[in-house]
Protein backbone atom coordinates (compact mmCIF):
# COMPACT_ATOMS: atom_id res chain seq x y z
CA UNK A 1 -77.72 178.51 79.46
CA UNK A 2 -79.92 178.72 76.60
CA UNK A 3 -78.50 178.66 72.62
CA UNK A 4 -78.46 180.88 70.81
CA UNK A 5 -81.27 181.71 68.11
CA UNK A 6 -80.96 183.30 65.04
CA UNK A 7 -83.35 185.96 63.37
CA UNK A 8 -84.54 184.83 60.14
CA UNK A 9 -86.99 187.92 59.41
CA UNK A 10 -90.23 189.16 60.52
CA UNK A 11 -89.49 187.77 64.14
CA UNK A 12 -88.96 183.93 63.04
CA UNK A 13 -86.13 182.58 64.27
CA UNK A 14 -84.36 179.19 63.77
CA UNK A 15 -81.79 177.45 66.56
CA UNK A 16 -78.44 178.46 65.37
CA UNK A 17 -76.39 175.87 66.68
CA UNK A 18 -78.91 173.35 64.34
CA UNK A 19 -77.93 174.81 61.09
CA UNK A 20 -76.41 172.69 58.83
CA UNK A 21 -76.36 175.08 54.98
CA UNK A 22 -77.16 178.73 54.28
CA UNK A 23 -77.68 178.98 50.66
CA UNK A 24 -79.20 180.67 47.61
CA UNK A 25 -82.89 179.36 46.42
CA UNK A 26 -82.33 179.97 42.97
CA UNK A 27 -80.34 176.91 41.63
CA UNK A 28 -81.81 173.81 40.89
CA UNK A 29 -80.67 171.53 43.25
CA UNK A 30 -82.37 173.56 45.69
CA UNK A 31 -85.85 173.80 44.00
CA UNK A 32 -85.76 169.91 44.56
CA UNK A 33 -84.72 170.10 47.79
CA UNK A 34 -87.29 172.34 48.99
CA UNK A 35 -89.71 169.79 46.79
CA UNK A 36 -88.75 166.84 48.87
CA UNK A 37 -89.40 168.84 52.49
CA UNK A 38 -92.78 170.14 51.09
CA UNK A 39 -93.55 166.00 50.88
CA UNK A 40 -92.22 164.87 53.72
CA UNK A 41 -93.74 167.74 56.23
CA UNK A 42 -90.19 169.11 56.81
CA UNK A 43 -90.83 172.45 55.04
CA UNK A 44 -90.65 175.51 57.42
CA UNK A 45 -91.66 178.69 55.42
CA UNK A 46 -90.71 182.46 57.44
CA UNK A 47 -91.16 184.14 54.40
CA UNK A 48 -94.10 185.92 55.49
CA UNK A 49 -95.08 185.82 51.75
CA UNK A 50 -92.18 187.32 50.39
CA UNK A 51 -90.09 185.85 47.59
CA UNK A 52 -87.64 183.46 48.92
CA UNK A 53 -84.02 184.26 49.03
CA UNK A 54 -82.19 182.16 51.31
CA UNK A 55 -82.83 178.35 52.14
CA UNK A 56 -81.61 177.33 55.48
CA UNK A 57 -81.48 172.96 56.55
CA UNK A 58 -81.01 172.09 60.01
CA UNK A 59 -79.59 168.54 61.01
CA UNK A 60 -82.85 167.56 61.69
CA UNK A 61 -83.67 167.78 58.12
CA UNK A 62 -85.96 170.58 58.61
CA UNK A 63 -85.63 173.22 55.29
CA UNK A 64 -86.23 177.03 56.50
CA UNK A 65 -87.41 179.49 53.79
CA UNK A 66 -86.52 183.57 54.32
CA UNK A 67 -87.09 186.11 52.63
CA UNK A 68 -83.55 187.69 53.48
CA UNK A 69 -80.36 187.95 51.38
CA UNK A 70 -78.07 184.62 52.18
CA UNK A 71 -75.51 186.91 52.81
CA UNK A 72 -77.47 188.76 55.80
CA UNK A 73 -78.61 185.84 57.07
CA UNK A 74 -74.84 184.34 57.51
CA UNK A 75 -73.38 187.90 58.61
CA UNK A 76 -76.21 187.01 61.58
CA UNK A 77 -75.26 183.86 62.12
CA UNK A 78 -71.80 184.93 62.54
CA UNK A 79 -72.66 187.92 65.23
CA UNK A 80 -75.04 185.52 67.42
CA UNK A 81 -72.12 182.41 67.44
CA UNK A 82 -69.87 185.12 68.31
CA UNK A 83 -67.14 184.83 64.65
């Protein structure tokens, strides 16, 4: 049985089971945190050069970029882990 995957925008997609934090890029802490992939070669962007609107981090440390509203991208995480 394969896991699940979940659609991050413009047919990018990120294991679901991995995720760790759905969130907002605007604040701050996040800014830095998408900083410290960018060094470290962790930095995965799907925003197909769109402004980013949701940061997603796996528990491999990996830091997603999308262009879609955090609250899309949790209503389809939600649908694919079947909540």
């Amino acid at each position: 049985m394969s896991s699940p995957v979940l659609n991050v925008g413009f047919d990018n997609a990120v294991m679901a089971a991995r995720i760790v934090a759905v969130v907002a890029a605007d604040p701050s802490p996040i800014k830095r945190l998408r900083e410290a992939a960018i060094r470290h070669g962790k930095l995965v962007d799907a925003t197909n050069g769109r402004r980013t609107r949701t940061v997603i981090v796996t528990d491999s440390d990996h830091v997603v970029l999308s262009s879609l509203q955090p609250e899309t991208v949790v209503q389809r995480l939600n649908e694919v882990l079947g909540r």
